[in-house]
C-alpha atoms as a PDB file:
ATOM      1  CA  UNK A   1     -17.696  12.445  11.607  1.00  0.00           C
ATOM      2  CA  UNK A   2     -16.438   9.673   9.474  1.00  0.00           C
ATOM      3  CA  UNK A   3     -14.372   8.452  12.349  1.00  0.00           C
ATOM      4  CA  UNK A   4     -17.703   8.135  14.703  1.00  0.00           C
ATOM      5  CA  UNK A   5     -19.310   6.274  11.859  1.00  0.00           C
ATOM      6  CA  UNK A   6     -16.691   3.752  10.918  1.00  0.00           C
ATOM      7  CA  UNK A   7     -16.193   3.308  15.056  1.00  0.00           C
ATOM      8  CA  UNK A   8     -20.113   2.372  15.336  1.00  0.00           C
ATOM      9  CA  UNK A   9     -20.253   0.689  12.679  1.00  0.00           C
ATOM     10  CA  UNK A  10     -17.273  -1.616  13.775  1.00  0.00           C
ATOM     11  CA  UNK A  11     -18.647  -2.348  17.015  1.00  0.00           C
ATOM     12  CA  UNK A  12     -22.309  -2.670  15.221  1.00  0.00           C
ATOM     13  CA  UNK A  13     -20.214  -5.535  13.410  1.00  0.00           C
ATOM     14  CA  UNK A  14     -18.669  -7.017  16.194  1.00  0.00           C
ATOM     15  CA  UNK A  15     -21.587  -7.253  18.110  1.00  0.00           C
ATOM     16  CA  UNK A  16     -23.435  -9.377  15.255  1.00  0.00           C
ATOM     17  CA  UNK A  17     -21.285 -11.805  14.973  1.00  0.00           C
ATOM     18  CA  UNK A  18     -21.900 -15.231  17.065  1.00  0.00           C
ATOM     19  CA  UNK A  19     -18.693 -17.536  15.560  1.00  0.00           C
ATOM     20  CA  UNK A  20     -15.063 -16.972  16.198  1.00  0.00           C
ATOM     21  CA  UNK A  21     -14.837 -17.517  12.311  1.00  0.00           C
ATOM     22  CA  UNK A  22     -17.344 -14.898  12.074  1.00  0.00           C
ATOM     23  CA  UNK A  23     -15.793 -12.568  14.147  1.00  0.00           C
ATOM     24  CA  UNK A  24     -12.399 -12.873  11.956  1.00  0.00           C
ATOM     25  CA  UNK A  25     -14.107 -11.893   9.043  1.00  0.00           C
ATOM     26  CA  UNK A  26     -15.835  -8.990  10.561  1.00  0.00           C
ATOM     27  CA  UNK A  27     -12.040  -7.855  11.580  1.00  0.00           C
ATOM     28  CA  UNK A  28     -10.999  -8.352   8.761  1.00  0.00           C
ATOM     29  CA  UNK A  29     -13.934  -6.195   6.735  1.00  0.00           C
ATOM     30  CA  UNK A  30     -13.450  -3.635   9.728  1.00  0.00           C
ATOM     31  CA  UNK A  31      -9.866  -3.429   9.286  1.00  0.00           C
ATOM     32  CA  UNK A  32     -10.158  -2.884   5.416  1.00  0.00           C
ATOM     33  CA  UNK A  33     -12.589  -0.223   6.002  1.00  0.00           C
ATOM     34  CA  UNK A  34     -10.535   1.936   8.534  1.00  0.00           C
ATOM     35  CA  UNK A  35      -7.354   1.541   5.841  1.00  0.00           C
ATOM     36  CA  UNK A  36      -9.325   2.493   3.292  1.00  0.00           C
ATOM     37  CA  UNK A  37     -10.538   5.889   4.944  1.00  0.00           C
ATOM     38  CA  UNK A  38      -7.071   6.482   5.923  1.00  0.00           C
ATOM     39  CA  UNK A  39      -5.769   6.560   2.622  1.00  0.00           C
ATOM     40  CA  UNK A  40      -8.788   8.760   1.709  1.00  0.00           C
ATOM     41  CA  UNK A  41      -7.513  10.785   4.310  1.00  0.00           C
ATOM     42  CA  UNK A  42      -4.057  11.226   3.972  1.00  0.00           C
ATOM     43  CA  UNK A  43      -4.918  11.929   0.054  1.00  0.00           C
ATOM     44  CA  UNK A  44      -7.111  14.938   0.819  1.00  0.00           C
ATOM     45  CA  UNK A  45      -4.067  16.449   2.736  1.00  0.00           C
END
């Protein structure tokens, strides 16, 4: 469920932007956020 979310929110992101600058930052944000739920992840194993 959390995976579905992060996915549509990614492309939701990616799909805003208009700049390549813009576009680097949302890749960057998107990245953060899919490390971040797999360390949330890997701690509730």
């Amino acid at each position: 469920m959390k995976r579905t979310i992060l996915i549509g929110l990614t492309l939701f992101a990616l799909a805003a932007c208009e700049t390549i600058d813009g576009a680097g930052r949302d890749l960057s944000t998107a990245g953060q956020a899919i490390s971040s739920a797999s360390r949330d992840v890997q701690s509730n194993l």
